[in-house]
Protein backbone atom coordinates (compact mmCIF):
# COMPACT_ATOMS: atom_id res chain seq x y z
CA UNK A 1 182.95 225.75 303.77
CA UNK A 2 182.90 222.70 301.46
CA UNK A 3 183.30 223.68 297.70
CA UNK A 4 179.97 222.93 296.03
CA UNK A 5 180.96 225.32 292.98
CA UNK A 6 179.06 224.71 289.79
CA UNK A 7 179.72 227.50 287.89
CA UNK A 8 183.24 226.57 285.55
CA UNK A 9 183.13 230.03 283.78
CA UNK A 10 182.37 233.17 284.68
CA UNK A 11 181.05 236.23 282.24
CA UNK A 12 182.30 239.48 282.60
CA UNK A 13 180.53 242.65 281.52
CA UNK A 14 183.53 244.84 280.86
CA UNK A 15 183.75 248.80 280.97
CA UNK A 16 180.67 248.75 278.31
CA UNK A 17 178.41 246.81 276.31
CA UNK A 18 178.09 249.17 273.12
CA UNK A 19 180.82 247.78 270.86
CA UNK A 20 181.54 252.04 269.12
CA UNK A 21 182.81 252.95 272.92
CA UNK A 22 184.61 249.25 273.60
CA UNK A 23 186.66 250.23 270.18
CA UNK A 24 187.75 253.86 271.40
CA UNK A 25 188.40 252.20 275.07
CA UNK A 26 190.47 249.51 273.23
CA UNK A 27 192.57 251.81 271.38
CA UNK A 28 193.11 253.61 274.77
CA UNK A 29 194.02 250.92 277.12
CA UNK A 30 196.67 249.65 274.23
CA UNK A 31 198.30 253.18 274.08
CA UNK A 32 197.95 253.03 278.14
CA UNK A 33 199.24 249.33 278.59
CA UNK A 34 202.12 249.91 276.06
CA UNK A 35 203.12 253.24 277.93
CA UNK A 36 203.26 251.46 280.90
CA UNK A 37 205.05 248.32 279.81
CA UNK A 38 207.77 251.05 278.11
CA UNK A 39 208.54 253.41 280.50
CA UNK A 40 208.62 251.09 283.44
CA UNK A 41 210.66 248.69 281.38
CA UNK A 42 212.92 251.54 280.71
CA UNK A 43 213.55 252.63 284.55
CA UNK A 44 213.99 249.25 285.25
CA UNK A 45 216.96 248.75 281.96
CA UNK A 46 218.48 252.17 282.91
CA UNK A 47 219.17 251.36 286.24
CA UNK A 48 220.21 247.72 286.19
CA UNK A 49 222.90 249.43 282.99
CA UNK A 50 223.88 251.87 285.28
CA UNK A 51 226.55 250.89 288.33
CA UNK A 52 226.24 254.07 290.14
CA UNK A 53 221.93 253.41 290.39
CA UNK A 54 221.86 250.09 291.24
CA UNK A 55 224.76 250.67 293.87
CA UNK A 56 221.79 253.11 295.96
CA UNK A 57 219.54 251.62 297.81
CA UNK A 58 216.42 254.38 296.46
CA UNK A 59 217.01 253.03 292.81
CA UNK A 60 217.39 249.78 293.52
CA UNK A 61 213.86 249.49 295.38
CA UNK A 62 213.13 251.94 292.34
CA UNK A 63 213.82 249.58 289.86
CA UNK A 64 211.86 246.51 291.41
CA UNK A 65 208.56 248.97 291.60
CA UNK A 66 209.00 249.43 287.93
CA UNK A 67 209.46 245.54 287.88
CA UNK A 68 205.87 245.10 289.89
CA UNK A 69 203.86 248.23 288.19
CA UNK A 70 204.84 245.95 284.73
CA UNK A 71 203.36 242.71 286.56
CA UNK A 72 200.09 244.15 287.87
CA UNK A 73 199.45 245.94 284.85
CA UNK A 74 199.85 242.55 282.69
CA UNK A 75 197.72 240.82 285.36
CA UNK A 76 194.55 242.75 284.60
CA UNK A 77 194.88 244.56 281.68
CA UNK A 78 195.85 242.21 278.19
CA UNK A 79 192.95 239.90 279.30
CA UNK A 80 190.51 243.67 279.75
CA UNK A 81 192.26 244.65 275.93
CA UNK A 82 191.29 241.70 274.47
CA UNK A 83 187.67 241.14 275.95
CA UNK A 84 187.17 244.55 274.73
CA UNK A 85 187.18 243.22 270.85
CA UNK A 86 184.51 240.63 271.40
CA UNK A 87 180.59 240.74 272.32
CA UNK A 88 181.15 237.76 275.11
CA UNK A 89 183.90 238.11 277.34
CA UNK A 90 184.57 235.37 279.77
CA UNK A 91 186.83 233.59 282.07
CA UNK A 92 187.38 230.42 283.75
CA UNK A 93 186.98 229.47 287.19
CA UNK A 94 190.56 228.46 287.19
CA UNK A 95 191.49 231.62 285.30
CA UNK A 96 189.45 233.78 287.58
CA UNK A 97 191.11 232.38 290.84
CA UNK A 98 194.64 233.32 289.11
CA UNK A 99 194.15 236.05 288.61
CA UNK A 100 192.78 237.14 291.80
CA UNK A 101 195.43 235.73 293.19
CA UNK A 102 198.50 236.76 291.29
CA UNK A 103 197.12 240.55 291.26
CA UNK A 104 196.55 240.93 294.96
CA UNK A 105 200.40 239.16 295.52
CA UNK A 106 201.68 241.96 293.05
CA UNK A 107 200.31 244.35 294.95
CA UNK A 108 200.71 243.18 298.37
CA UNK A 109 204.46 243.04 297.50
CA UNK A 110 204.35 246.54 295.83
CA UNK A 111 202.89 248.13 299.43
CA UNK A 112 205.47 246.52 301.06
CA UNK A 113 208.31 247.96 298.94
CA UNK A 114 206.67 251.17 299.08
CA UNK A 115 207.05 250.72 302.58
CA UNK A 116 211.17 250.00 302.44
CA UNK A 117 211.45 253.04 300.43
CA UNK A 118 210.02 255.62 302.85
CA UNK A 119 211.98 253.68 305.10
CA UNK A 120 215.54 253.82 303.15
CA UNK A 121 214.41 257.99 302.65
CA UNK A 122 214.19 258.37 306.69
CA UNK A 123 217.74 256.79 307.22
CA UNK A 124 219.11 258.78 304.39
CA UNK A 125 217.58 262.02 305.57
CA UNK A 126 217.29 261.92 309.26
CA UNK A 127 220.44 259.74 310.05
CA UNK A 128 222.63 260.95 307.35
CA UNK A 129 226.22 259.71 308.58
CA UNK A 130 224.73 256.19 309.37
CA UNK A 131 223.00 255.84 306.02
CA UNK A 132 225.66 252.97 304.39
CA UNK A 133 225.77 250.60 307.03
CA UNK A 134 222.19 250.75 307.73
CA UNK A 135 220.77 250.46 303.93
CA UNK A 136 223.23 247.83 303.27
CA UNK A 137 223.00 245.33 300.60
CA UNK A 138 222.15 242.94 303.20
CA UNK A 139 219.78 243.99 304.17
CA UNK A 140 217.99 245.55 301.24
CA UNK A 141 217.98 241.71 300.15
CA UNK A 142 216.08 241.09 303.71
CA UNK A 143 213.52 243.80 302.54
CA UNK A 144 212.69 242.71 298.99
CA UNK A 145 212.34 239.23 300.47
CA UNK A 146 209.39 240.24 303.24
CA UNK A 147 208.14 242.25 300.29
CA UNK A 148 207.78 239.12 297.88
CA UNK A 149 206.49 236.67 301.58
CA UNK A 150 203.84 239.32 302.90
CA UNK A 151 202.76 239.75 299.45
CA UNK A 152 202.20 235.87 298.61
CA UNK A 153 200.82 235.56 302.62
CA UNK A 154 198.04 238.42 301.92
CA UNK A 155 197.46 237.03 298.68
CA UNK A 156 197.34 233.10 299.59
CA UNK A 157 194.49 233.87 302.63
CA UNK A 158 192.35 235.86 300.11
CA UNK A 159 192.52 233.35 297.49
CA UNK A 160 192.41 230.16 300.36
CA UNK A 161 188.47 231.37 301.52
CA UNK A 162 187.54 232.37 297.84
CA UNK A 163 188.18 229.46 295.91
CA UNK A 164 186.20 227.10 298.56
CA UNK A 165 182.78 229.79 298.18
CA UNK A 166 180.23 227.75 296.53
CA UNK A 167 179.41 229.60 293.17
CA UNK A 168 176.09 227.79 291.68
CA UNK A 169 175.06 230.39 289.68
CA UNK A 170 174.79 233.08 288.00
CA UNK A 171 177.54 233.37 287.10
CA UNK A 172 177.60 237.24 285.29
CA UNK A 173 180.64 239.53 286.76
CA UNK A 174 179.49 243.03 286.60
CA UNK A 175 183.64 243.95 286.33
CA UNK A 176 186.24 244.10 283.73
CA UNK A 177 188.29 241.65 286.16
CA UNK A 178 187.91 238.91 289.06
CA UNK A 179 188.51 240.58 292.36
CA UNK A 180 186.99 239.69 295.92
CA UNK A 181 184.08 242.22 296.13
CA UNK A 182 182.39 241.51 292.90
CA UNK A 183 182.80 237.78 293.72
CA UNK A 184 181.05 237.73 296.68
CA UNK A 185 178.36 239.41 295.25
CA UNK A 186 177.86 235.75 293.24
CA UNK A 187 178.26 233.54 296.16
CA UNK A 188 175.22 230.88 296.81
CA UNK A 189 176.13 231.68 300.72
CA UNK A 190 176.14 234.30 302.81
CA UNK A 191 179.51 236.18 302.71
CA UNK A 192 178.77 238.90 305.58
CA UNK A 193 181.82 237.12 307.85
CA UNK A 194 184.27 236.70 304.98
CA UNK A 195 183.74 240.39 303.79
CA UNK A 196 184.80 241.06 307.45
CA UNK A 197 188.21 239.13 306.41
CA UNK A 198 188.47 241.09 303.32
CA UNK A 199 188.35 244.49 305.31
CA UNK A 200 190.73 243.16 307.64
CA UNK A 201 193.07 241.62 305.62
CA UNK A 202 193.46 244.12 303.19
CA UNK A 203 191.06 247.38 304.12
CA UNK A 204 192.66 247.88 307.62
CA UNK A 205 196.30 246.85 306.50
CA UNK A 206 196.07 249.44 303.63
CA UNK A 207 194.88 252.46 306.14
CA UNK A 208 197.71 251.28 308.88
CA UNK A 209 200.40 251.34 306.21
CA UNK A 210 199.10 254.35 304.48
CA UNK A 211 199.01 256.10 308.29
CA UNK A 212 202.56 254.76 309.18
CA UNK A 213 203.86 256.06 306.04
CA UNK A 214 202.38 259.88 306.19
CA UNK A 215 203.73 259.71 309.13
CA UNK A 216 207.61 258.60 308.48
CA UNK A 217 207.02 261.41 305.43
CA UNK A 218 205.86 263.82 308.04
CA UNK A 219 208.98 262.76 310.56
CA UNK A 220 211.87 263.37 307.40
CA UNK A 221 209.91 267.13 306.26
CA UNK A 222 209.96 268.07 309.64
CA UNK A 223 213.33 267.15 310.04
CA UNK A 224 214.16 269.16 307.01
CA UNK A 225 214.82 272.27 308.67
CA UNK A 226 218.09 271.22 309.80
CA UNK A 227 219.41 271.02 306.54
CA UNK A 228 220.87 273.68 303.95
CA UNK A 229 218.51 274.79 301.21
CA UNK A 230 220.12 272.47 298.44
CA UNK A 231 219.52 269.66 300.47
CA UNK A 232 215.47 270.57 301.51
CA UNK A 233 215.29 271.41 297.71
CA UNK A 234 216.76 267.71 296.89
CA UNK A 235 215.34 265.76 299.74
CA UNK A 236 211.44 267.53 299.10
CA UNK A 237 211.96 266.31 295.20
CA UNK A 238 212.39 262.77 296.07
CA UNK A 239 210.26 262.61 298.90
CA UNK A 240 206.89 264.09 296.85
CA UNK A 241 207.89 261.95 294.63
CA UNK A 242 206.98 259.00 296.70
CA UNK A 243 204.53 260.90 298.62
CA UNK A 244 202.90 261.01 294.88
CA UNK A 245 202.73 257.62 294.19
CA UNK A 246 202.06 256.56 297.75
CA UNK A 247 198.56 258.67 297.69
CA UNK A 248 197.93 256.91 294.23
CA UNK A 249 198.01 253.60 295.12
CA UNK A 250 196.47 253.71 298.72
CA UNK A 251 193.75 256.04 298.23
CA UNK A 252 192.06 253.78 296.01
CA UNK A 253 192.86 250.78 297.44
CA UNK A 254 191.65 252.43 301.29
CA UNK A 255 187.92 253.09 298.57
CA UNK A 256 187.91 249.26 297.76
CA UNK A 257 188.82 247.41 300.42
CA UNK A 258 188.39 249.31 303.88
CA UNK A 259 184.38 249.85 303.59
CA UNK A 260 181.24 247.32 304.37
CA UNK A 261 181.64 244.84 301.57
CA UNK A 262 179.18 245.80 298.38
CA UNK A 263 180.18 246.54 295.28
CA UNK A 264 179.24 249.67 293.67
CA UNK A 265 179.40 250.46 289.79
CA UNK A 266 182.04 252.94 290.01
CA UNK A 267 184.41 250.43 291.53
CA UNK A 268 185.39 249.82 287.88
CA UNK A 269 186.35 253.16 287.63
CA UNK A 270 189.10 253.50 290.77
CA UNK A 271 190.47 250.10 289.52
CA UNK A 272 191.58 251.40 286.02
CA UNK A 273 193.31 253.78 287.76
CA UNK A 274 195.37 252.19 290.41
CA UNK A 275 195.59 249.17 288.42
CA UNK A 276 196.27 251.11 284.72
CA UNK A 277 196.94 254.77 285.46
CA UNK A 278 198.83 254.32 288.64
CA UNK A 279 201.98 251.90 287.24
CA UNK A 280 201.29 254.18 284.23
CA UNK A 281 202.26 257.45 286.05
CA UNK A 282 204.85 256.14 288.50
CA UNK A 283 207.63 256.72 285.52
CA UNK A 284 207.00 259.73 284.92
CA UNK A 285 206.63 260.77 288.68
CA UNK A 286 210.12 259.20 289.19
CA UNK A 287 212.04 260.71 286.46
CA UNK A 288 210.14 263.99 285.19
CA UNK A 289 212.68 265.71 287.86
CA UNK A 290 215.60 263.59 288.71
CA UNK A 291 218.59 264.26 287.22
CA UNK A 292 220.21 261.36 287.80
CA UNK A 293 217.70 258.76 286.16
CA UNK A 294 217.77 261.08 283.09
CA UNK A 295 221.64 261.16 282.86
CA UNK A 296 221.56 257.54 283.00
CA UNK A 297 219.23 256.99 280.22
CA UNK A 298 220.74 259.35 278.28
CA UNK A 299 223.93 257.54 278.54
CA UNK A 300 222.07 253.82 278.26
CA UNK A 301 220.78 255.09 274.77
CA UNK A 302 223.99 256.60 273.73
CA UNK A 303 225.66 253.82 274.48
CA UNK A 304 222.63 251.41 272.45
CA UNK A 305 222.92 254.22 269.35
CA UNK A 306 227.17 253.51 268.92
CA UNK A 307 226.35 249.46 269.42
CA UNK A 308 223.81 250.49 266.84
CA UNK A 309 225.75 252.52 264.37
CA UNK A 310 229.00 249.58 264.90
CA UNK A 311 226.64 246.73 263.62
């Protein structure tokens, strides 16, 4: 398709149009964004402080999903905060297209990490003695790097068919953000064969993931029973743990993407929370019951409280 776009700004209707609720959501999504931006912050400072952490491979993949829960919530929601202060909220075309694309890379790469981390659990559970020189630095570097390249691929093909869809008006977005479904819904074309792509691309991908990774989770519980009570007690903390957050950030996405593409009005709804709530959570998921992240952070803000005290 040739791009015949007219339309150089797009309006967006937010979570509401009655300006009492907008101020109550706006004090709520700055409490929520803050939150987020803290504790993931925090993870990511108390690990990278703390030799023993970053030396495992769990916390260092822990520490980069921090890093990417902080990027896709300051993709989406500073530009939601703001809107939510004034009567028109709007975006470019430019503005829309970026962030389409730099949210769907975030969390491309962020399913692919989750990914390397049931991975790194298996070895660590099921092939105990073998664990160092499989999860070796090398390649844990190999890992993050087909997290950041499948994330940018996924990202690049969605963003390569919807920038060229010819957009002559209207131009109203019936979202709080620019994402694929509610775009189509504005195309002057019919869209039946890219919605198709947008199922396939990131619909199917999210249900094959999300079945590959029950199953790995299934493989280690199973293979549990081998192991002395300490360890099921330790291994079943960490692992629903990241069974947690896995069924947080696929369930939603399976709801978005891997259906016939139409937009529905509670869309808005399941992307505040895997978008918001999700990254939002994760910390506390992560470190409400591991010792060793709590140690650590103890320590890191002992250690801040003397540098304090000395200047």
């Amino acid at each position: 398709m040739q791009n015949q776009s007219f339309v150089t700004e797009f309006v967006l209707l937010g979570l509401s149009q009655n300006p009492d609720v907008q101020k109550i959501i706006f004090v709520i999504f700055l409490f929520v964004y803050i939150a987020t931006v803290s504790g993931n912050l925090l993870i990511v400072m108390t690990i990278l402080n703390s030799p023993a952490l970053l030396g495992s491979p769990m916390y260092f993949f822990l520490a980069f999903l921090s890093f990417l829960d902080v990027c896709i919530s300051s993709v989406i929601a500073p530009k939601m905060i703001v809107d939510l202060l004034y009567e028109k909220k709007t975006i470019s075309f430019g503005g829309c297209m970026t962030q389409l694309f730099v949210g769907h890379f975030f969390a491309g790469t962020e399913v692919i990490v989750l990914t390397a981390m049931a991975y790194d659990r298996y070895v660590a559970i099921c092939k105990p003695l073998h664990y160092s020189s499989i999860m070796n630095t090398r390649l844990c570097s190999i890992l993050i790097g087909v997290a950041w390249t499948g994330g940018f691929l996924h990202s690049i093909i969605q963003l390569a068919f919807t920038s060229q869809l010819p957009f002559c008006g209207p131009n109203i977005i019936d979202h709080f953000m620019c994402d694929l479904y509610p775009l189509l819904k504005l195309a002057c074309t019919d869209t039946y064969i890219f919605g198709l792509l947008v199922v396939a691309n990131s619909g199917f991908i999210c249900i094959l993931i999300f079945a590959m990774l029950l199953v790995s989770y299934g493989v280690i519980l199973f293979s549990l029973r081998r192991h002395s009570t300490e360890g099921q007690r330790k291994a079943l903390s960490t692992c629903g743990s990241h069974i947690a957050v896995v069924v947080m950030l696929f369930v939603p996405c399976i709801f978005e993407y891997a259906r016939p593409p139409f937009a529905f009005s509670f869309d808005k709804m399941v992307e505040i929370f895997y978008t918001m709530l999700t990254p939002l959570l994760n910390p506390l998921i992560y470190t409400f019951r591991n010792k060793e992240v709590k140690n650590a952070m103890t320590k890191l803000w002992k250690r801040l409280m003397i540098v304090s005290d000395k200047k």
